[in-house]
N, C-alpha and C. Protein backbone atom coordinates (compact mmCIF):
# COMPACT_ATOMS: atom_id res chain seq x y z
N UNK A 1 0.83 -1.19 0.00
CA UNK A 1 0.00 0.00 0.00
C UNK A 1 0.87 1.26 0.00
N UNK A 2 0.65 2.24 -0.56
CA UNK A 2 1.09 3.43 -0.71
C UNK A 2 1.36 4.22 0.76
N UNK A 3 0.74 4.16 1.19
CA UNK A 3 0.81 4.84 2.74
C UNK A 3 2.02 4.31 3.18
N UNK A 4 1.57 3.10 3.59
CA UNK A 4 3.13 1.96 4.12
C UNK A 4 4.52 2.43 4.22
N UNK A 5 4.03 2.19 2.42
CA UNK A 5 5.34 2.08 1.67
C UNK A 5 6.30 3.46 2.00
N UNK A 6 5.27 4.52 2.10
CA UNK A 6 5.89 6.00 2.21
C UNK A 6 6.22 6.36 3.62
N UNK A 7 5.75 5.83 4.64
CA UNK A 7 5.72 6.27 6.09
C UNK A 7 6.83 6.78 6.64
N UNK A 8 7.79 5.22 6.30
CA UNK A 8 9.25 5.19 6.69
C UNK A 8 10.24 6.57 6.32
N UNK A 9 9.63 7.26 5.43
CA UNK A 9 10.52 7.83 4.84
C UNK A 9 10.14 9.77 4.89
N UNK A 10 9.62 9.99 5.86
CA UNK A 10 8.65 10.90 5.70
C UNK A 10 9.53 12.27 6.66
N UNK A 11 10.83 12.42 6.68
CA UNK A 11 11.91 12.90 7.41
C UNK A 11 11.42 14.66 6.81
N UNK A 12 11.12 14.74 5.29
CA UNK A 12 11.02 16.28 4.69
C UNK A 12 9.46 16.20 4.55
N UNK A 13 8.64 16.27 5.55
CA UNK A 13 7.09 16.48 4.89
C UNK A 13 7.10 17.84 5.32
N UNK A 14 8.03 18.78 5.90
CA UNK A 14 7.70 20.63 5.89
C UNK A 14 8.55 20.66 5.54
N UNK A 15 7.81 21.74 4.61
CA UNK A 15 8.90 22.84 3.52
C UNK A 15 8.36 24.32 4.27
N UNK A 16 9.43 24.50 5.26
CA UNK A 16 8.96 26.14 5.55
C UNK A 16 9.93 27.37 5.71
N UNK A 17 9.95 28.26 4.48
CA UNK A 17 10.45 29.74 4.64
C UNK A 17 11.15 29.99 6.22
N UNK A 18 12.62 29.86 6.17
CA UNK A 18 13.22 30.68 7.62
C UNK A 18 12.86 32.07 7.46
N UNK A 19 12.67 33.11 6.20
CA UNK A 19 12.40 34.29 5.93
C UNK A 19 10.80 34.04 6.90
N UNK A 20 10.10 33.61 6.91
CA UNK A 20 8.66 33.70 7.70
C UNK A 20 8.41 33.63 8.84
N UNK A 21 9.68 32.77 9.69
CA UNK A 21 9.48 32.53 10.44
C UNK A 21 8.80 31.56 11.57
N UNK A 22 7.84 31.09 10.33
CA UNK A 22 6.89 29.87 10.85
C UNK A 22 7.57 28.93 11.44
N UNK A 23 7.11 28.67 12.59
CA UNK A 23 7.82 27.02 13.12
C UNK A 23 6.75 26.21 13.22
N UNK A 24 7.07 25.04 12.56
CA UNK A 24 6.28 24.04 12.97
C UNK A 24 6.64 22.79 13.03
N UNK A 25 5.72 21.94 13.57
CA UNK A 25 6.50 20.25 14.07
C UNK A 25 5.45 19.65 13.54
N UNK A 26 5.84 18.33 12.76
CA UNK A 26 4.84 17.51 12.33
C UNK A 26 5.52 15.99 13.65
N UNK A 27 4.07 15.47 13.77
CA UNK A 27 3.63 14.73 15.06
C UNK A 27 3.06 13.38 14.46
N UNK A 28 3.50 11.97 14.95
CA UNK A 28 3.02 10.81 14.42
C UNK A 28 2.16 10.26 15.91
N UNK A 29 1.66 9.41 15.92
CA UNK A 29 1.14 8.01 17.10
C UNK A 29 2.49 8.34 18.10
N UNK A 30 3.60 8.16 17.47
CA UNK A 30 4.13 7.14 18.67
C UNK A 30 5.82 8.60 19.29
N UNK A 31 4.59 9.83 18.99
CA UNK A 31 5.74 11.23 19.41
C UNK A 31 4.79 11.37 21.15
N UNK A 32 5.31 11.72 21.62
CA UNK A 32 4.72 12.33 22.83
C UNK A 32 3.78 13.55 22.75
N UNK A 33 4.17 14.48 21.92
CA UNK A 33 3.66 15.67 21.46
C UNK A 33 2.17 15.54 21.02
N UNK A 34 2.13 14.40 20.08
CA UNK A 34 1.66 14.19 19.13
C UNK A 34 -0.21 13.72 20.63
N UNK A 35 0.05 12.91 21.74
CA UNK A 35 -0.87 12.56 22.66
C UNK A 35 -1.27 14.06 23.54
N UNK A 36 -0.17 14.51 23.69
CA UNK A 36 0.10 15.68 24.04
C UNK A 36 -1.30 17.12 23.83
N UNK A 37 -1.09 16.86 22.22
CA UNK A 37 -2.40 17.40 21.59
C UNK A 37 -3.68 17.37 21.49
N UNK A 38 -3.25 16.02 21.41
CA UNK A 38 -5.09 15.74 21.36
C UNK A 38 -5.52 15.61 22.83
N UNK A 39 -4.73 15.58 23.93
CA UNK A 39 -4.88 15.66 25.27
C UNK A 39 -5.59 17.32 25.34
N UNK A 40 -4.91 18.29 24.86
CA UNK A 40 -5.07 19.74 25.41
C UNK A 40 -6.43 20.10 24.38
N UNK A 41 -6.76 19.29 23.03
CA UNK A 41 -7.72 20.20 22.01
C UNK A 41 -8.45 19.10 21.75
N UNK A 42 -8.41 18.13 22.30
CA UNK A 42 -9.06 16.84 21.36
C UNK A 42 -8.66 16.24 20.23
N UNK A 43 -9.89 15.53 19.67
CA UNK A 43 -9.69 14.86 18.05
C UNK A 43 -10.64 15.33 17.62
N UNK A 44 -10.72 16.23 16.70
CA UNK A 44 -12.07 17.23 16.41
C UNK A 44 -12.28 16.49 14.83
N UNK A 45 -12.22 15.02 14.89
CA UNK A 45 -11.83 14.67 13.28
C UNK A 45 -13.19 13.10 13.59
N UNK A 46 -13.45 12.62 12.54
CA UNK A 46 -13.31 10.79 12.94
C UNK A 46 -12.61 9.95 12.77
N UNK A 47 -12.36 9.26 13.40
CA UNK A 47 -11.08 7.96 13.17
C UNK A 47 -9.84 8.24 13.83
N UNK A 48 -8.96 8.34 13.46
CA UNK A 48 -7.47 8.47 13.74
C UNK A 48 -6.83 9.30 13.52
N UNK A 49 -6.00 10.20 14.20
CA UNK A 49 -4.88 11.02 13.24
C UNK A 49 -3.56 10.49 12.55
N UNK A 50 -3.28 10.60 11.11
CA UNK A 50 -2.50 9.69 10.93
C UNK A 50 -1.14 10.68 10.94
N UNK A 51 -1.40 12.24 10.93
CA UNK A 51 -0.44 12.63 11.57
C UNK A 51 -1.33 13.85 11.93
N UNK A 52 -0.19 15.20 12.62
CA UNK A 52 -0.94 16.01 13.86
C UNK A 52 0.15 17.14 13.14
N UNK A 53 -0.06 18.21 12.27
CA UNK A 53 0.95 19.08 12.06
C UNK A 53 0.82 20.35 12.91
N UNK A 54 1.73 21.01 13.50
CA UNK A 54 0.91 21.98 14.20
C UNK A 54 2.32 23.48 13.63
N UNK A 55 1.20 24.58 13.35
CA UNK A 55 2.31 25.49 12.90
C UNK A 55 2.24 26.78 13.49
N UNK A 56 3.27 27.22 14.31
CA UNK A 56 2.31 28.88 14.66
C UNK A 56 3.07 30.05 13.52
N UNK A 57 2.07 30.83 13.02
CA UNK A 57 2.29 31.80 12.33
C UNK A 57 2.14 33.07 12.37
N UNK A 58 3.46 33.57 12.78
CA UNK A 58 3.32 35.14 13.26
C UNK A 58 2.49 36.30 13.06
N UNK A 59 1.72 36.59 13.93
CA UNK A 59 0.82 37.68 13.46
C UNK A 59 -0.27 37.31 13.06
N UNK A 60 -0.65 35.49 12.90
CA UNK A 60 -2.09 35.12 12.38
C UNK A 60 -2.40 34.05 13.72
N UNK A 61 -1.03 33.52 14.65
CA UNK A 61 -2.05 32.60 15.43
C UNK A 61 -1.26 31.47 14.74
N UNK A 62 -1.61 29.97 16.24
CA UNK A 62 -1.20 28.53 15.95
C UNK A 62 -2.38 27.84 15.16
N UNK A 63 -1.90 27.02 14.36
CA UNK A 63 -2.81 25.99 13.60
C UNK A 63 -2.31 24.94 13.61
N UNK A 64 -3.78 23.79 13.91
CA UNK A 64 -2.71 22.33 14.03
C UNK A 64 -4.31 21.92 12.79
N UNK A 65 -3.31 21.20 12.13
CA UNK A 65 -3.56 20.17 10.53
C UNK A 65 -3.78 18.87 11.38
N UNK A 66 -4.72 18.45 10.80
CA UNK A 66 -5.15 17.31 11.46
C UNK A 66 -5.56 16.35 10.32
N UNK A 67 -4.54 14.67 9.82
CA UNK A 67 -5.18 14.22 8.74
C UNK A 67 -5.49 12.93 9.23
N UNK A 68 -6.77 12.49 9.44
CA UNK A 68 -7.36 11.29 10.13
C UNK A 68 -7.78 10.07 9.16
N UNK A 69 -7.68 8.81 9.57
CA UNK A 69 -8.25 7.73 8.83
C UNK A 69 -9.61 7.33 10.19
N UNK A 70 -10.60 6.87 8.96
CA UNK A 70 -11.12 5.92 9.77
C UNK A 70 -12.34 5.13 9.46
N UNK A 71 -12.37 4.03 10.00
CA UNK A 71 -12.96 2.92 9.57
C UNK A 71 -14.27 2.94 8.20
N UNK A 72 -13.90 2.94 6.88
CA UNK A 72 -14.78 2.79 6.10
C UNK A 72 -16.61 2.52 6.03
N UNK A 73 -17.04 3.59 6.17
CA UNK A 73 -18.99 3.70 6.61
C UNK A 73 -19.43 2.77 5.47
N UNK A 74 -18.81 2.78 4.29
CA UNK A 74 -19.35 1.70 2.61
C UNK A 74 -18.51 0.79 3.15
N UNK A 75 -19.29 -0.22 2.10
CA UNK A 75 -18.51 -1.80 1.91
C UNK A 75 -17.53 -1.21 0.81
N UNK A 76 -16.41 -1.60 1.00
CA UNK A 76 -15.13 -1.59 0.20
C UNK A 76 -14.15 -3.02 -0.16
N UNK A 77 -13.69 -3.05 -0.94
CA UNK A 77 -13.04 -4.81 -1.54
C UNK A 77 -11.79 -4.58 -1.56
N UNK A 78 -11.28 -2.96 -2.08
CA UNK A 78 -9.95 -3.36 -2.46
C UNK A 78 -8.79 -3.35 -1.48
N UNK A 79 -9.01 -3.21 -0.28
CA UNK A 79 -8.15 -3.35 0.59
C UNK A 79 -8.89 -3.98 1.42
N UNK A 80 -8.17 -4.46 2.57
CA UNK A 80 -8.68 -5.77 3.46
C UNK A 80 -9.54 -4.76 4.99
N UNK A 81 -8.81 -3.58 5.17
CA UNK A 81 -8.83 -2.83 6.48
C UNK A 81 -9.62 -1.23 5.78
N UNK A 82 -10.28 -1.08 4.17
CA UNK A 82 -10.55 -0.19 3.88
C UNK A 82 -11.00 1.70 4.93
N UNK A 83 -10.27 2.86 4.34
CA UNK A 83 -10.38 3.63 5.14
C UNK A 83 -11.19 4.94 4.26
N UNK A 84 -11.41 5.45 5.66
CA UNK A 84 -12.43 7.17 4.78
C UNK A 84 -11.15 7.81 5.42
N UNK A 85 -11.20 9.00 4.58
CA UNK A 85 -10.14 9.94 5.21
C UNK A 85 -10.37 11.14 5.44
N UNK A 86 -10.26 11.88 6.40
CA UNK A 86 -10.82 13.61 6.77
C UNK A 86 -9.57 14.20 7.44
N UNK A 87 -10.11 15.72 7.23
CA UNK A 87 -8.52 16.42 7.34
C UNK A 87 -9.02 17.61 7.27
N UNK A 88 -8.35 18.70 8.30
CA UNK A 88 -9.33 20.05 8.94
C UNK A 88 -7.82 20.48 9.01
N UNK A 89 -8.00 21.90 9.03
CA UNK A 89 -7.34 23.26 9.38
C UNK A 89 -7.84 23.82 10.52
N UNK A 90 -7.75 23.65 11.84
CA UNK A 90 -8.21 24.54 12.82
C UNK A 90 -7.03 25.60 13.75
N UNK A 91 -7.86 26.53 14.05
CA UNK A 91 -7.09 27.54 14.80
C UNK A 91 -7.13 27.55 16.40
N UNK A 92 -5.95 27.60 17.21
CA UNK A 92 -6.13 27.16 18.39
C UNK A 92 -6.39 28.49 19.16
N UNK A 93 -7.25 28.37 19.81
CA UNK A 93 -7.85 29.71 20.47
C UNK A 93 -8.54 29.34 22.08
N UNK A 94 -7.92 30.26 23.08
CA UNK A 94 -7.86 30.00 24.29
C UNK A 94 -8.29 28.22 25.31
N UNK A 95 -7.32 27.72 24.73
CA UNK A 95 -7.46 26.12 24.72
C UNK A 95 -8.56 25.35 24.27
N UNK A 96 -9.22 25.79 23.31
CA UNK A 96 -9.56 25.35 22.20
C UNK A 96 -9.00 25.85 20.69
N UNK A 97 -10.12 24.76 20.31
CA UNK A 97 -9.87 25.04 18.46
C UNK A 97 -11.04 25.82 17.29
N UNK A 98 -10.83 26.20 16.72
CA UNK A 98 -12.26 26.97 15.65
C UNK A 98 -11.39 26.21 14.60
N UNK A 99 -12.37 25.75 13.85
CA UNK A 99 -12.43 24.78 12.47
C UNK A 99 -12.49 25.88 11.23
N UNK A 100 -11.08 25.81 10.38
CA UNK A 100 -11.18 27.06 9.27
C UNK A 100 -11.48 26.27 8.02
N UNK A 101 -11.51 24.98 8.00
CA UNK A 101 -11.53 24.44 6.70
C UNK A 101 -11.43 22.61 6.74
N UNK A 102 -12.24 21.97 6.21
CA UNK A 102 -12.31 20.75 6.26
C UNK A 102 -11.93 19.95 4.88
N UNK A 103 -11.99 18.35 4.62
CA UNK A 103 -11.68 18.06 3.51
C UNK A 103 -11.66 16.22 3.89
N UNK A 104 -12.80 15.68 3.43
CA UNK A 104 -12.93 14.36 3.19
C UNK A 104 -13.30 13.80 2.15
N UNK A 105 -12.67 12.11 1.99
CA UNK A 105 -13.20 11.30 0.74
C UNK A 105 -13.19 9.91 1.50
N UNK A 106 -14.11 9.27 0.94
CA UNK A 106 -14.45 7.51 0.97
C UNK A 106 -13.90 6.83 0.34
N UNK A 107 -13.56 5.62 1.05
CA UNK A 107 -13.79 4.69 0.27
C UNK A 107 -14.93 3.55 -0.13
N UNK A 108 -15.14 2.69 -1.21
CA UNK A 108 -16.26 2.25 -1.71
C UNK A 108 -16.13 1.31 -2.54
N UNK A 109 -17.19 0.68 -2.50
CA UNK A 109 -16.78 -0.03 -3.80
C UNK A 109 -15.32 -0.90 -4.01
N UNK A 110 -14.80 -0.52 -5.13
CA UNK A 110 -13.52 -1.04 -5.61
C UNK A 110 -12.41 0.33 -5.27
N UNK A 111 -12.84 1.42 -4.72
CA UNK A 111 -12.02 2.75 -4.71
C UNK A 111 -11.40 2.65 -3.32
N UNK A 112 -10.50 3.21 -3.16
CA UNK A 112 -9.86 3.38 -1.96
C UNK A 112 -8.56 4.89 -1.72
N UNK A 113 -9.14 5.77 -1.04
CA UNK A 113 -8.29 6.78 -1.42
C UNK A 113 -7.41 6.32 -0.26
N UNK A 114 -6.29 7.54 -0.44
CA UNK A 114 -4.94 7.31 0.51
C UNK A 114 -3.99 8.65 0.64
N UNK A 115 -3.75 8.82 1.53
CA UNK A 115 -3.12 9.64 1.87
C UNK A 115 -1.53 9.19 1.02
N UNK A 116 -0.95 10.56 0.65
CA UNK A 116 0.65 10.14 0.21
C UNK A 116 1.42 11.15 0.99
N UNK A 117 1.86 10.81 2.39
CA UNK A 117 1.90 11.50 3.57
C UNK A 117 3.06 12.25 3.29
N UNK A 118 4.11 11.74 2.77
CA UNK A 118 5.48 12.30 2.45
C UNK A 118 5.21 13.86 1.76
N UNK A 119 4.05 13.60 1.13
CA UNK A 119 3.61 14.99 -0.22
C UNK A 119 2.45 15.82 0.51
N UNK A 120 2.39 15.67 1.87
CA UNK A 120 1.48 16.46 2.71
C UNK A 120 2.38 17.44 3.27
N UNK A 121 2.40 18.27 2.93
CA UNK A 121 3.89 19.41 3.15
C UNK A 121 2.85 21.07 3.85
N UNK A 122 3.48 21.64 4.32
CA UNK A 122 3.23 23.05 4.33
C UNK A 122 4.48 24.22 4.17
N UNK A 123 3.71 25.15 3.67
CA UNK A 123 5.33 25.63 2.77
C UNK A 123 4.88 26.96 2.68
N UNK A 124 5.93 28.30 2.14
CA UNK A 124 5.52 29.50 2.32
C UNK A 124 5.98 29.71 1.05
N UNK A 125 5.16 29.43 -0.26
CA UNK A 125 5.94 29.40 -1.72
C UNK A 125 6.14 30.98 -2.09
N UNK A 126 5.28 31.75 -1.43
CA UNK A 126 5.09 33.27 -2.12
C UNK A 126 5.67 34.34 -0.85
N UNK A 127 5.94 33.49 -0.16
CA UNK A 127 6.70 34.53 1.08
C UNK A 127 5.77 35.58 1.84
N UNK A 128 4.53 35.25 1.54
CA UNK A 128 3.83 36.69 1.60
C UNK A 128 3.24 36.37 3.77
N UNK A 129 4.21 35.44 4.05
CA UNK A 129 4.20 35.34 5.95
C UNK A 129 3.07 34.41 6.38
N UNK A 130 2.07 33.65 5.33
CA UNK A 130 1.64 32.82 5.57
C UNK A 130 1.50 31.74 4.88
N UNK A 131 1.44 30.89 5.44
CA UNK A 131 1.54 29.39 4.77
C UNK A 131 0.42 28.79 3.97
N UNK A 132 0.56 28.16 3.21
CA UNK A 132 0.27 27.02 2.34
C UNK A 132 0.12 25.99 2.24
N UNK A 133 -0.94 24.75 2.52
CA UNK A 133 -1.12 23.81 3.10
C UNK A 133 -1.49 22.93 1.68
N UNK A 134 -0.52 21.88 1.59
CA UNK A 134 -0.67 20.87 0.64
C UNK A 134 -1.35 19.49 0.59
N UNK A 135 -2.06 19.26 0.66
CA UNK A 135 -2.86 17.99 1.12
C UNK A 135 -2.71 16.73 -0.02
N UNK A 136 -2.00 15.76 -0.17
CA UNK A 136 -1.84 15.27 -1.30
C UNK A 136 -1.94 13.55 -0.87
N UNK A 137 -3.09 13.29 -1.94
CA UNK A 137 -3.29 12.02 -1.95
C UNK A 137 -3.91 10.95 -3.43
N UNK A 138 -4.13 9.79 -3.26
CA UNK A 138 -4.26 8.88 -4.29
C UNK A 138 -5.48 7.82 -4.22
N UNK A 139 -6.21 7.87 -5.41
CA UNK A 139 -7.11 6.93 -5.07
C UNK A 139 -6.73 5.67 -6.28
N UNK A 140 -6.39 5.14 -5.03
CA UNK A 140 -6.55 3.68 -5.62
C UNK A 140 -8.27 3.39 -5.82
N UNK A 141 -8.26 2.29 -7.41
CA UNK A 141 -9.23 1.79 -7.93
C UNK A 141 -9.25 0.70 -8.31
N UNK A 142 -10.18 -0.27 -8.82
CA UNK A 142 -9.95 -1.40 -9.80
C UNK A 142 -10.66 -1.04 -10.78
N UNK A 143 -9.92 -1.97 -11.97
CA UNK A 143 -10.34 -1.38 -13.36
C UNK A 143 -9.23 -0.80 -14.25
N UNK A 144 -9.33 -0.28 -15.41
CA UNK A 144 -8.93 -0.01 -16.76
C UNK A 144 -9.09 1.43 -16.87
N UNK A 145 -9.54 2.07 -15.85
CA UNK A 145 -9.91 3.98 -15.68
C UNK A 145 -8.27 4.23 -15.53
N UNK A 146 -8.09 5.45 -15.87
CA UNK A 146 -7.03 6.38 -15.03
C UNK A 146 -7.33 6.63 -13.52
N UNK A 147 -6.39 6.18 -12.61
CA UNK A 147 -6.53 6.76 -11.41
C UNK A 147 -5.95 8.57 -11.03
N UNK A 148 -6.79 8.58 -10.14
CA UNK A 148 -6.42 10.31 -9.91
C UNK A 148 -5.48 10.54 -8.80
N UNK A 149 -4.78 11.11 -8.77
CA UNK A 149 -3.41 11.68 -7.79
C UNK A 149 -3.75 13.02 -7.73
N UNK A 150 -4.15 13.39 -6.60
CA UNK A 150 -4.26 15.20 -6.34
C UNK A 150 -3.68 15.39 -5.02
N UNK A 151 -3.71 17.21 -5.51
CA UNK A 151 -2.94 18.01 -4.28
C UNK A 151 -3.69 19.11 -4.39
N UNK A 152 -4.60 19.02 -3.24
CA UNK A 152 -5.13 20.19 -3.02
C UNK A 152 -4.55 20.98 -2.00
N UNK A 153 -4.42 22.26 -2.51
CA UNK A 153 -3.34 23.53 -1.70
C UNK A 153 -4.86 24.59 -0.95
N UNK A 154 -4.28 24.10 0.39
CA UNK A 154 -5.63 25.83 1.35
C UNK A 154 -4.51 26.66 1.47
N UNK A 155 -5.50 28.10 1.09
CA UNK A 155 -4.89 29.24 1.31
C UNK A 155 -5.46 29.99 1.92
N UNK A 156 -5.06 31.15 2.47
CA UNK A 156 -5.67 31.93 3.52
C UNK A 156 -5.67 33.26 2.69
N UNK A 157 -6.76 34.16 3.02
CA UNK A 157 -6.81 35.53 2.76
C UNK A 157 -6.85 36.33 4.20
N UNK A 158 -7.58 37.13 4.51
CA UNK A 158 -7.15 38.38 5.34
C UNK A 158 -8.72 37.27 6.27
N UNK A 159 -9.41 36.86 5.37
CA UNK A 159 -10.51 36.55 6.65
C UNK A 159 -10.94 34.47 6.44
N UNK A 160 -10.91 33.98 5.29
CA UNK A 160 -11.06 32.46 5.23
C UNK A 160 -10.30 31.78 4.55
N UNK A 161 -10.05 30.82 4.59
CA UNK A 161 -9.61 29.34 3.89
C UNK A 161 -10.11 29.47 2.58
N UNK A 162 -9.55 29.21 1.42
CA UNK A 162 -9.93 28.64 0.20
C UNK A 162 -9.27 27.12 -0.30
N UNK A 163 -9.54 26.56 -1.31
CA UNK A 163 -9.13 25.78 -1.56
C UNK A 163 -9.27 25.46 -3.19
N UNK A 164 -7.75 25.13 -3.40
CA UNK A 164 -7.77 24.60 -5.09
C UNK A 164 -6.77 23.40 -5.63
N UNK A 165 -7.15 22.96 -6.43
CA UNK A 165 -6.74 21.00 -6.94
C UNK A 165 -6.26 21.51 -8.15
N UNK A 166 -4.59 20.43 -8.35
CA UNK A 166 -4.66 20.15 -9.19
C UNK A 166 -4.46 18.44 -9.37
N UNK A 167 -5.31 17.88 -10.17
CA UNK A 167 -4.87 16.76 -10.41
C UNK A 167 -4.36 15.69 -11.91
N UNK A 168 -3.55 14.67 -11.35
CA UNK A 168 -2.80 14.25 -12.30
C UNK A 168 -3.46 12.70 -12.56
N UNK A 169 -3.63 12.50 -13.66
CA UNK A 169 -4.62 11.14 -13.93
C UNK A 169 -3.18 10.11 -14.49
N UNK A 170 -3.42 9.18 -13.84
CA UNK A 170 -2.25 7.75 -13.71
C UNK A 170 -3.04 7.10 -14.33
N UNK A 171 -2.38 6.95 -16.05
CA UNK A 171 -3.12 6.08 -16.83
C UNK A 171 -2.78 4.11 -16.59
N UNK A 172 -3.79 3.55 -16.84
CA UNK A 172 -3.70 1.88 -15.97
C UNK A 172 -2.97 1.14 -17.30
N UNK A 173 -3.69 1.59 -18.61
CA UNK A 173 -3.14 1.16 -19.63
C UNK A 173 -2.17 2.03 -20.57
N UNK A 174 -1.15 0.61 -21.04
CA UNK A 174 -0.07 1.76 -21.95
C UNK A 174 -0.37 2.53 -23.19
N UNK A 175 -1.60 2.66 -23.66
CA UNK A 175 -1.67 3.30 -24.62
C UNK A 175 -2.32 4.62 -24.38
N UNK A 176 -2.54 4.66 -23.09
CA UNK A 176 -3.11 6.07 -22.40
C UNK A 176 -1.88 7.08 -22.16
N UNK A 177 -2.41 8.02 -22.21
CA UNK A 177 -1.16 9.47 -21.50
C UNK A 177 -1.77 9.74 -20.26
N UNK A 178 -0.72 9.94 -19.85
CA UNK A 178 -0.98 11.26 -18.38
C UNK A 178 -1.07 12.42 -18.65
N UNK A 179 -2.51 12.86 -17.91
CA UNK A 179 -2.69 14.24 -18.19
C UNK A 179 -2.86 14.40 -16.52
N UNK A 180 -3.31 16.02 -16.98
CA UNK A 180 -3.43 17.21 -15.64
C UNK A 180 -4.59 18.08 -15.86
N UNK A 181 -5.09 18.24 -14.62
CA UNK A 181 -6.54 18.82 -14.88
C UNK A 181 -5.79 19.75 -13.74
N UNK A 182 -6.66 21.22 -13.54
CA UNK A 182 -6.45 22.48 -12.61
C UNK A 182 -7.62 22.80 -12.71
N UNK A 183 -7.93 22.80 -11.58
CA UNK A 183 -9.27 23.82 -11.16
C UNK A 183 -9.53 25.38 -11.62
N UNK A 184 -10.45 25.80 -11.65
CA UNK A 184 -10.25 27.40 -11.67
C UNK A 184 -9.67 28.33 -10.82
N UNK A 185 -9.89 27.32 -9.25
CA UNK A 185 -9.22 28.41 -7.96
C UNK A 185 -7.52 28.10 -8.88
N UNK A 186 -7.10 26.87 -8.91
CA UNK A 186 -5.24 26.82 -8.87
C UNK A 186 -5.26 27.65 -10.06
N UNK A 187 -5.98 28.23 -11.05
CA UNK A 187 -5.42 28.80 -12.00
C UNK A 187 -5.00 30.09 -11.36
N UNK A 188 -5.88 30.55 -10.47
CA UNK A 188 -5.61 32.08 -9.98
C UNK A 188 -5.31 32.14 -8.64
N UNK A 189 -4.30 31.24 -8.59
CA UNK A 189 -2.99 31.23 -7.43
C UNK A 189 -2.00 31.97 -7.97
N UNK A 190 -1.20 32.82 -6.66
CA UNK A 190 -0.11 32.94 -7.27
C UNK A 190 0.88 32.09 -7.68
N UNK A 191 1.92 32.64 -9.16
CA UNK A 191 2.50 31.46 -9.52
C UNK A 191 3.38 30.51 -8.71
N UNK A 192 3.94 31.31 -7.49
CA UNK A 192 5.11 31.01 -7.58
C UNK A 192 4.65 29.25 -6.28
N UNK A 193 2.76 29.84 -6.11
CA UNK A 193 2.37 28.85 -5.19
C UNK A 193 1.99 27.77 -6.06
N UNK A 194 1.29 27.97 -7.56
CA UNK A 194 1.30 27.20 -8.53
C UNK A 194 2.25 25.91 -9.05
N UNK A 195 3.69 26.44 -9.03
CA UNK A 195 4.76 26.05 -9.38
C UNK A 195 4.75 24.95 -8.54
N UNK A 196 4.91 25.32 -6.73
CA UNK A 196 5.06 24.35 -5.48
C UNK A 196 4.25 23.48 -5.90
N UNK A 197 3.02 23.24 -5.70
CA UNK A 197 1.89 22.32 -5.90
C UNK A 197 2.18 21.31 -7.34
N UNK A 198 2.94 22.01 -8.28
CA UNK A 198 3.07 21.20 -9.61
C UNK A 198 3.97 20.22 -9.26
N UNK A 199 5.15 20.86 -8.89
CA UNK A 199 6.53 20.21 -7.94
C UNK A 199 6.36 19.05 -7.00
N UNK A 200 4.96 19.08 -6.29
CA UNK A 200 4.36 18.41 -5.26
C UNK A 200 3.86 17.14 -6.46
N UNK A 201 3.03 17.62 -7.11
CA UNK A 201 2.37 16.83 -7.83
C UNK A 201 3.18 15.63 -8.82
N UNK A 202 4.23 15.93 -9.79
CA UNK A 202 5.37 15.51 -9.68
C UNK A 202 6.42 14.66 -9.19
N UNK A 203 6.44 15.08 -7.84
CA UNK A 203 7.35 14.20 -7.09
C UNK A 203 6.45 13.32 -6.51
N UNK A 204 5.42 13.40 -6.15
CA UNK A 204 4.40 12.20 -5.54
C UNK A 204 4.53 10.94 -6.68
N UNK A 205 4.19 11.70 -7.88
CA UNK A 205 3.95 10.64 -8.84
C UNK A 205 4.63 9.97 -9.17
N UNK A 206 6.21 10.57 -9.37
CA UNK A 206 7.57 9.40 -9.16
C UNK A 206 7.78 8.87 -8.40
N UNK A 207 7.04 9.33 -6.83
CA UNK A 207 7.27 8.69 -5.70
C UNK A 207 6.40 7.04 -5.81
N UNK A 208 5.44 7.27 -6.53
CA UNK A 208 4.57 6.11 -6.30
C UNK A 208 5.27 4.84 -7.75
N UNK A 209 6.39 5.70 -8.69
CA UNK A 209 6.66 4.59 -9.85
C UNK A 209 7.67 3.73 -8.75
């Protein structure tokens, strides 16, 4: 499985600007920190956290990324332990949290999405002092379709969360190409946050040959 396979290796999942200042620590099961958290704010998610990113950003306030598995609500085939996956942006505010942005998918059927944890990054591509949150994952399928590989990037303005995809279709058969689809939000990103996310998109996908 893709997750697995990537776990071990997951040493660079933040990319963050020393010009910004941002510090942040990404947190697994078996960190202290990581119990630590969900001790002081909860699990404001369902299922599991499969990791706990937490970042404070000067002048906007701490945020902890929260990307959870958990137990599949559909009947699913293609994996034995099938998972749903959800994943929130919240802001930590006088020992609690306010929820700025959410983001789930199922699994079903023959589908099974997955986190590609290594390519779950947060990064300050445009310098402009706040961060950029990369969410990047894969749905496994059965069948003769192209599977989809996306990275959806949240961004912040002066008051909410947005969010924009681009994704890369993993053709099953050799006479297919790989293409790339972009949303309308990633078209009117700035570039230089454009670029990151392509880069993201990219290296996931070699990550998974």
């Amino acid at each position: 499985m893709i997750f697995r396979k990537l776990l071990p290796v997951v040493a660079c999942v933040i990319s963050i600007s020393s010009f910004a200042q941002i510090r942040t620590g990404v947190y697994f099961s078996s960190d202290k920190k990581y119990n630590e958290i969900i001790e002081d704010v909860g699990n404001p998610l369902p299922g599991n956290p499969v990791m706990i990113v937490q970042s404070f950003v000067p002048n906007y306030g701490s945020y902890i990324w929260f990307l959870n598995e958990s137990k599949s609500e559909k009947p699913a085939y293609l994996d034995e332990s099938p998972k749903d996956l959800h994943a929130g942006i919240f802001l930590e505010d006088h020992g609690g949290i306010i929820p700025q942005i959410t983001f789930k998918d199922f699994a079903g059927g023959l589908a099974q999405p997955k986190y590609l944890i290594n390519f779950c990054e947060i990064g300050d591509a445009d310098h402009d002092g706040f961060p950029e949150f990369y969410l990047t994952y894969f749905e496994e399928s059965d069948g003769l379709d192209a599977k989809p590989l996306k990275v959806i990037v949240y961004t912040k303005n002066e008051k909410t969360f947005s969010k924009a995809k681009i994704t890369g279709w993993i053709p099953f058969q050799e006479e297919d190409q790989y293409r790339e689809e972009k949303d309308a939000n990633f078209k009117l990103l700035p570039k230089a946050i454009r670029l990151k996310a392509e880069k993201t998109l990219k290296d996931a996908k070699n990550g998974m040959n």
